[in-house]
Protein backbone atom coordinates (compact mmCIF):
# COMPACT_ATOMS: atom_id res chain seq x y z
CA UNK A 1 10.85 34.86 -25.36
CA UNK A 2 8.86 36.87 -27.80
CA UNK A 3 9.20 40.42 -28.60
CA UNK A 4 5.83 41.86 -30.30
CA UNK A 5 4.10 45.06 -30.62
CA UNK A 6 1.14 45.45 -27.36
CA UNK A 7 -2.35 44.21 -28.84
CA UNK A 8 -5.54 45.88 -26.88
CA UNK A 9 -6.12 41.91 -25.18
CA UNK A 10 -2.52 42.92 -23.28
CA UNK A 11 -3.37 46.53 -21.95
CA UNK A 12 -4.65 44.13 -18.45
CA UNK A 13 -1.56 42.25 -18.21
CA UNK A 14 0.61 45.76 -18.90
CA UNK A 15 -0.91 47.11 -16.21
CA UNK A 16 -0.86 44.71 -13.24
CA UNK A 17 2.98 44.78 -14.79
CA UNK A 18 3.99 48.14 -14.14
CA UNK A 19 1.97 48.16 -11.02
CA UNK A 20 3.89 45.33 -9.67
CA UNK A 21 7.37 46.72 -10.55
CA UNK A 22 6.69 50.47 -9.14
CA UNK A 23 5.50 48.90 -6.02
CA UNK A 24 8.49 46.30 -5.67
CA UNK A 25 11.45 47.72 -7.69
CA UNK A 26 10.88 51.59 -7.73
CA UNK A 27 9.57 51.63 -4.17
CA UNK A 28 13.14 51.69 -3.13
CA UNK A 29 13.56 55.92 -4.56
CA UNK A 30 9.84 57.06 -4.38
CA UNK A 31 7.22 57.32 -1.93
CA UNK A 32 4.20 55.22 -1.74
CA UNK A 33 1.84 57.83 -2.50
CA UNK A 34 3.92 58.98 -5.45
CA UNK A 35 3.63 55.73 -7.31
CA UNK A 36 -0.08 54.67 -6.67
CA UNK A 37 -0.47 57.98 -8.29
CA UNK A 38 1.74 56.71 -11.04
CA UNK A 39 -0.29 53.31 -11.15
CA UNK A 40 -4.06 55.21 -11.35
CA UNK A 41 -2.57 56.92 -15.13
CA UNK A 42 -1.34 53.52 -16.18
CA UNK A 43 -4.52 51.84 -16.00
CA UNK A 44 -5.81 49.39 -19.25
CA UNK A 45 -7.38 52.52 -20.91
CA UNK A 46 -4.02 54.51 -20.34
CA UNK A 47 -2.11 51.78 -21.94
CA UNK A 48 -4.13 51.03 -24.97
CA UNK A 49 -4.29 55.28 -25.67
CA UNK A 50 -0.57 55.06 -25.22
CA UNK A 51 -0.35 52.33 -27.76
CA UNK A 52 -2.72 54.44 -30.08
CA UNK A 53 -0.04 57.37 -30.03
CA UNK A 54 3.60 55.42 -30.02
CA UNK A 55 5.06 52.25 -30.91
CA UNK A 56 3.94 49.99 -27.55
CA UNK A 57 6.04 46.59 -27.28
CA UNK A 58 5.98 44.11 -25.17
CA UNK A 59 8.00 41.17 -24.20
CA UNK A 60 6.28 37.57 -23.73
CA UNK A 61 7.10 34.08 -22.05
CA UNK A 62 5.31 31.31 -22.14
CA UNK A 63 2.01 33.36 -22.33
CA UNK A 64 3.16 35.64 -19.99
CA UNK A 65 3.69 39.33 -20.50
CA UNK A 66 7.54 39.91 -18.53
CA UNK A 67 8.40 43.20 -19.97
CA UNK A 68 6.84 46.47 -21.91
CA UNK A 69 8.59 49.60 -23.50
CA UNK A 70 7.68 52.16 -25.96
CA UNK A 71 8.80 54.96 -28.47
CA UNK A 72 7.02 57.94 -29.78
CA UNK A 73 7.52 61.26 -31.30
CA UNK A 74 8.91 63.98 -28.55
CA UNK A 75 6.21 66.65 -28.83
CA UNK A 76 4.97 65.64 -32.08
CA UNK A 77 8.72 66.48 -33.61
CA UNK A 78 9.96 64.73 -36.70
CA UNK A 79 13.41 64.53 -35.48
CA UNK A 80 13.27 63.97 -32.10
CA UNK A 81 11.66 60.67 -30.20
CA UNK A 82 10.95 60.04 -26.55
CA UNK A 83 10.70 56.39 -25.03
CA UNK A 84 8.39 55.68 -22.46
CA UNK A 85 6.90 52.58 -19.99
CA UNK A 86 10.32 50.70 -20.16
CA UNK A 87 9.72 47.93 -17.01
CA UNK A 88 10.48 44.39 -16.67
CA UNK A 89 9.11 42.06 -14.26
CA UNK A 90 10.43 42.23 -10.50
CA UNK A 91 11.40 38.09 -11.27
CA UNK A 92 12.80 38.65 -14.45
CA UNK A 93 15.21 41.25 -14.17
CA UNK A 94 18.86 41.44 -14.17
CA UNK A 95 18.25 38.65 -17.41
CA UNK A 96 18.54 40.93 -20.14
CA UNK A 97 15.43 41.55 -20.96
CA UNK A 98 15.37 45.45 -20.49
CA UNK A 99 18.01 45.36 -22.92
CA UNK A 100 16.32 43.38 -25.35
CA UNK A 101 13.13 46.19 -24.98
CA UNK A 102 15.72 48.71 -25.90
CA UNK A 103 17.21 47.20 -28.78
CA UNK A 104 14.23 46.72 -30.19
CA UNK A 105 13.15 50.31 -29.44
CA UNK A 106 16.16 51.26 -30.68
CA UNK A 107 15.14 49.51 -34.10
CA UNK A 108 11.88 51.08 -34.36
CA UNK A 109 11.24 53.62 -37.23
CA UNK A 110 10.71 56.00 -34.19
CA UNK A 111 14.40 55.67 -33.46
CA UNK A 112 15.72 55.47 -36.70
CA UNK A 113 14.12 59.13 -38.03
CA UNK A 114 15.41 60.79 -34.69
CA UNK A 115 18.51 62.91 -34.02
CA UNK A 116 17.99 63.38 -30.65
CA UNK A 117 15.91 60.74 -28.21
CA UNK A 118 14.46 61.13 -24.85
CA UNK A 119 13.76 59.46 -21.90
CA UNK A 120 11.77 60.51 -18.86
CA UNK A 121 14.05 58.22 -16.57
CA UNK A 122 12.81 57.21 -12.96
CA UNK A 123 15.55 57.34 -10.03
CA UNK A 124 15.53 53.80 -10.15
CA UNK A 125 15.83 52.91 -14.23
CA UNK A 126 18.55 55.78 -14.49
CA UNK A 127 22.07 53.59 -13.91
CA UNK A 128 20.58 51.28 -16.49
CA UNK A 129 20.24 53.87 -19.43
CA UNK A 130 23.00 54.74 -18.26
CA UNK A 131 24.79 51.91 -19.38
CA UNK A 132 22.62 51.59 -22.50
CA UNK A 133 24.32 54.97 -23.46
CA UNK A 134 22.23 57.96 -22.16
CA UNK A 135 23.35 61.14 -21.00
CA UNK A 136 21.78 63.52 -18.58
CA UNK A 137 20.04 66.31 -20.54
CA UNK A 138 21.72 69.57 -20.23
CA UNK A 139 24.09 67.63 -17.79
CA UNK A 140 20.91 68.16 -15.28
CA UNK A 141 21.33 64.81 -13.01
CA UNK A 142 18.95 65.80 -9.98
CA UNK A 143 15.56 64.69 -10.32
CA UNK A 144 13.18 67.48 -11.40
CA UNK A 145 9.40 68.23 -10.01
CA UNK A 146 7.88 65.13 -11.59
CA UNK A 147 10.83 62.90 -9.70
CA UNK A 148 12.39 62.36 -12.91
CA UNK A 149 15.87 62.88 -14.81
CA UNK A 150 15.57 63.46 -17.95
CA UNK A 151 18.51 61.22 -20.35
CA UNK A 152 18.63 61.79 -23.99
CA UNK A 153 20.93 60.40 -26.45
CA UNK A 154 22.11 62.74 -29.55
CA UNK A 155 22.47 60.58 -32.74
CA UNK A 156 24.14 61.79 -36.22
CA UNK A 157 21.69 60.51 -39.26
């Protein structure tokens, strides 16, 4: 297993990806109609913009992309990050591998230069950054009008 920052050749395989997990793991917590509109904004294009503007990883196996996350600035702020597009293949999870992404987010200069980091969290990811040590933003743990909770964790540097 390779961890390696997203090249434009991957944006394809990043997509079919996350459109694979929203429709087999996140389906569980959100309508159809509210993740095929997540899917159409998480097309190639979408990815390789998103790469253009954070720190895209992703995670490979024997050619295979299994796994994508990435870290940017939270609204352009030099002491705050947000991470974003954290999934891992419907076959591969429950292996470690979304903790790997996070560590290695985690690592990034993106991370290291924040005091505070975000995450957009769906219903579904939240029990996991849970566990990886994020708390509910303003203690807010209902979903809010984009179907998301919003987890930060508050680091001294």
């Amino acid at each position: 297993m390779t961890i390696r920052r997203l090249e434009d050749r991957d944006a394809q395989a990043v997509s079919d990806l996350i459109a694979l997990t929203l429709r087999t793991t996140n389906r569980r917590d959100y309508s159809e109609e509210y993740l095929e509109d997540c899917i159409v904004h998480l097309q190639p294009e979408d990815i390789i913009r998103r790469a253009g503007e954070q720190h895209f990883y992703v995670v490979e196996e024997e050619h295979q992309i299994i796994g994508c996350g990435s870290i940017g600035s939270y609204w352009g702020k030099e002491d705050e990050s947000s991470l974003f597009t954290i999934f891992v293949h419907p076959a591969y999870q429950g292996r470690g591998i979304g903790r790997k992404i996070m560590e290695t987010l985690e690592q990034d200069s993106y991370f290291l230069r924040a005091r505070r980091v975000e995450i957009p969290a769906s219903i579904t990811g939240t029990p996991f950054y849970r566990k990886m040590g994020y708390t509910y933003k303003n203690g807010v743990t209902e979903p809010d009008e984009e179907q998301l909770l919003r987890l930060e964790k508050v680091r001294v540097i």
